[in-house]
Protein backbone atom coordinates (compact mmCIF):
# COMPACT_ATOMS: atom_id res chain seq x y z
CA UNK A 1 109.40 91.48 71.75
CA UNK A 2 110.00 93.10 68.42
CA UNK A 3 106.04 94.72 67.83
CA UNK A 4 105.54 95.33 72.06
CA UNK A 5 106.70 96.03 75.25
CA UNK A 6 105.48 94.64 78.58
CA UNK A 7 106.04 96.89 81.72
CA UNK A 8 105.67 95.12 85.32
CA UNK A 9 105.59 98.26 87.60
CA UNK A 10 104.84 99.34 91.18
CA UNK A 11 103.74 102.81 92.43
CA UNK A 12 105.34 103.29 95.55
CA UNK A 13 103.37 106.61 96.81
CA UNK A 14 100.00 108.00 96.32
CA UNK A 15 100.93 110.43 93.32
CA UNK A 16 102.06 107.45 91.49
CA UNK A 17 100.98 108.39 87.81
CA UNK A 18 100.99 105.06 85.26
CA UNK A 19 99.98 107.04 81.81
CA UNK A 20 103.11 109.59 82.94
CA UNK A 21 105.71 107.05 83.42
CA UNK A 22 104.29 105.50 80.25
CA UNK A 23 104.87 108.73 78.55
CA UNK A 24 108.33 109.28 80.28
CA UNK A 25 109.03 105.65 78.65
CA UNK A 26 107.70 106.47 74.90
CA UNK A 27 108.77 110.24 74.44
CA UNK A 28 113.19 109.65 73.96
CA UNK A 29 112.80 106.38 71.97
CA UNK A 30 110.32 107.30 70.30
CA UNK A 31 112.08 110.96 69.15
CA UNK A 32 115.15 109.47 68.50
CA UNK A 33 113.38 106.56 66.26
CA UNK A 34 111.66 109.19 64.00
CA UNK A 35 114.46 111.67 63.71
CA UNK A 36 116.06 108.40 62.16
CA UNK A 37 113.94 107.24 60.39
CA UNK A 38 110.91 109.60 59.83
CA UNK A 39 108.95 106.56 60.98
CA UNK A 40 106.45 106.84 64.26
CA UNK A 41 107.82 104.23 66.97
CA UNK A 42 104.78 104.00 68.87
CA UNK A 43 100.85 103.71 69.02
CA UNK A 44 98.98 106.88 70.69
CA UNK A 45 97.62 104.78 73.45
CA UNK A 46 98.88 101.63 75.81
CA UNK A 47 96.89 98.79 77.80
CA UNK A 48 97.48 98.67 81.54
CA UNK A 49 96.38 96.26 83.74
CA UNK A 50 96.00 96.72 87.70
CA UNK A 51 97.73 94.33 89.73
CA UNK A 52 95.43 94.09 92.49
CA UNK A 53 95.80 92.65 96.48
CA UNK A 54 95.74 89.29 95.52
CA UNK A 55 97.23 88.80 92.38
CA UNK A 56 100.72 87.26 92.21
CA UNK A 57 103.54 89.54 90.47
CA UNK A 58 105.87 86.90 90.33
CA UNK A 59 103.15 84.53 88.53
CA UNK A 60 102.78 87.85 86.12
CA UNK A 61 106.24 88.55 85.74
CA UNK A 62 106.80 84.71 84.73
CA UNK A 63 103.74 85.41 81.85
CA UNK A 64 105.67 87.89 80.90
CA UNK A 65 109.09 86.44 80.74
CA UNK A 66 107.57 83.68 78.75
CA UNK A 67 106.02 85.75 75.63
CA UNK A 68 109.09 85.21 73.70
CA UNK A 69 109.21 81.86 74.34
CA UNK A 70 105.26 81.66 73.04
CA UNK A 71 105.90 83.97 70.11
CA UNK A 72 108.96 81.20 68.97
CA UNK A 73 111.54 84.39 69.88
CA UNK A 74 113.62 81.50 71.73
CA UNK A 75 113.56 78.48 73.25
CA UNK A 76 112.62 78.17 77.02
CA UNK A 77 116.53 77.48 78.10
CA UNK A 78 117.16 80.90 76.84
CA UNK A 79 117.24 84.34 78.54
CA UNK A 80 115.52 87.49 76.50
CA UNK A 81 118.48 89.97 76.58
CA UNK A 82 115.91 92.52 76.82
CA UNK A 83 114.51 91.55 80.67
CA UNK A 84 115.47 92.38 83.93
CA UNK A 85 114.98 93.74 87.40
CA UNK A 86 114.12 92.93 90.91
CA UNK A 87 111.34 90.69 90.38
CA UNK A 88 112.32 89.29 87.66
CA UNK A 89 115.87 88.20 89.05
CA UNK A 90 113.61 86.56 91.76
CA UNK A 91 111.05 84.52 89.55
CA UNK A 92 114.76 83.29 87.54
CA UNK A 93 116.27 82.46 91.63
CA UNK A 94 118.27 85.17 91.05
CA UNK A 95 118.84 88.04 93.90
């Protein structure tokens, strides 16, 4: 998406830390993008969702994959160059 990103994550131990890794994410884009441009890349804050017991990541992860297709980015045939890993290979029948 050209105006967002969406981020389907799982902590994996306790110390898992969502507004870190967000930072992590935002900080070397975001540098690089105003030391070219003098321009800020990013809003101060985020929205996060919890995906809780229950919920079904490969339902969100389809959501997800299907923004583009909702904003008219592409058609629903096509791929957004700018997707990928485990789960999503899965929710395409890829492994």
């Amino acid at each position: 998406m050209p105006n967002h990103v969406h981020l389907l994550v799982q902590g994996t131990t306790d110390s898992a830390n969502v507004v870190r890794l967000v930072q992590r994410c935002k900080q070397k884009p975001g540098f690089l993008y105003k030391r070219d441009t003098g321009n800020q890349l990013w809003l101060p804050s985020f929205f996060d969702r919890i995906v809780r017991r229950g919920d079904d990541a490969v339902e969100i992860a389809a959501y997800i994959l299907a923004n583009p297709v909702r904003a008219g980015l592409m058609s629903a045939e096509d791929v957004w160059p700018y997707s990928g890993g485990t789960l999503v290979d899965a929710t395409r029948g890829r492994s």
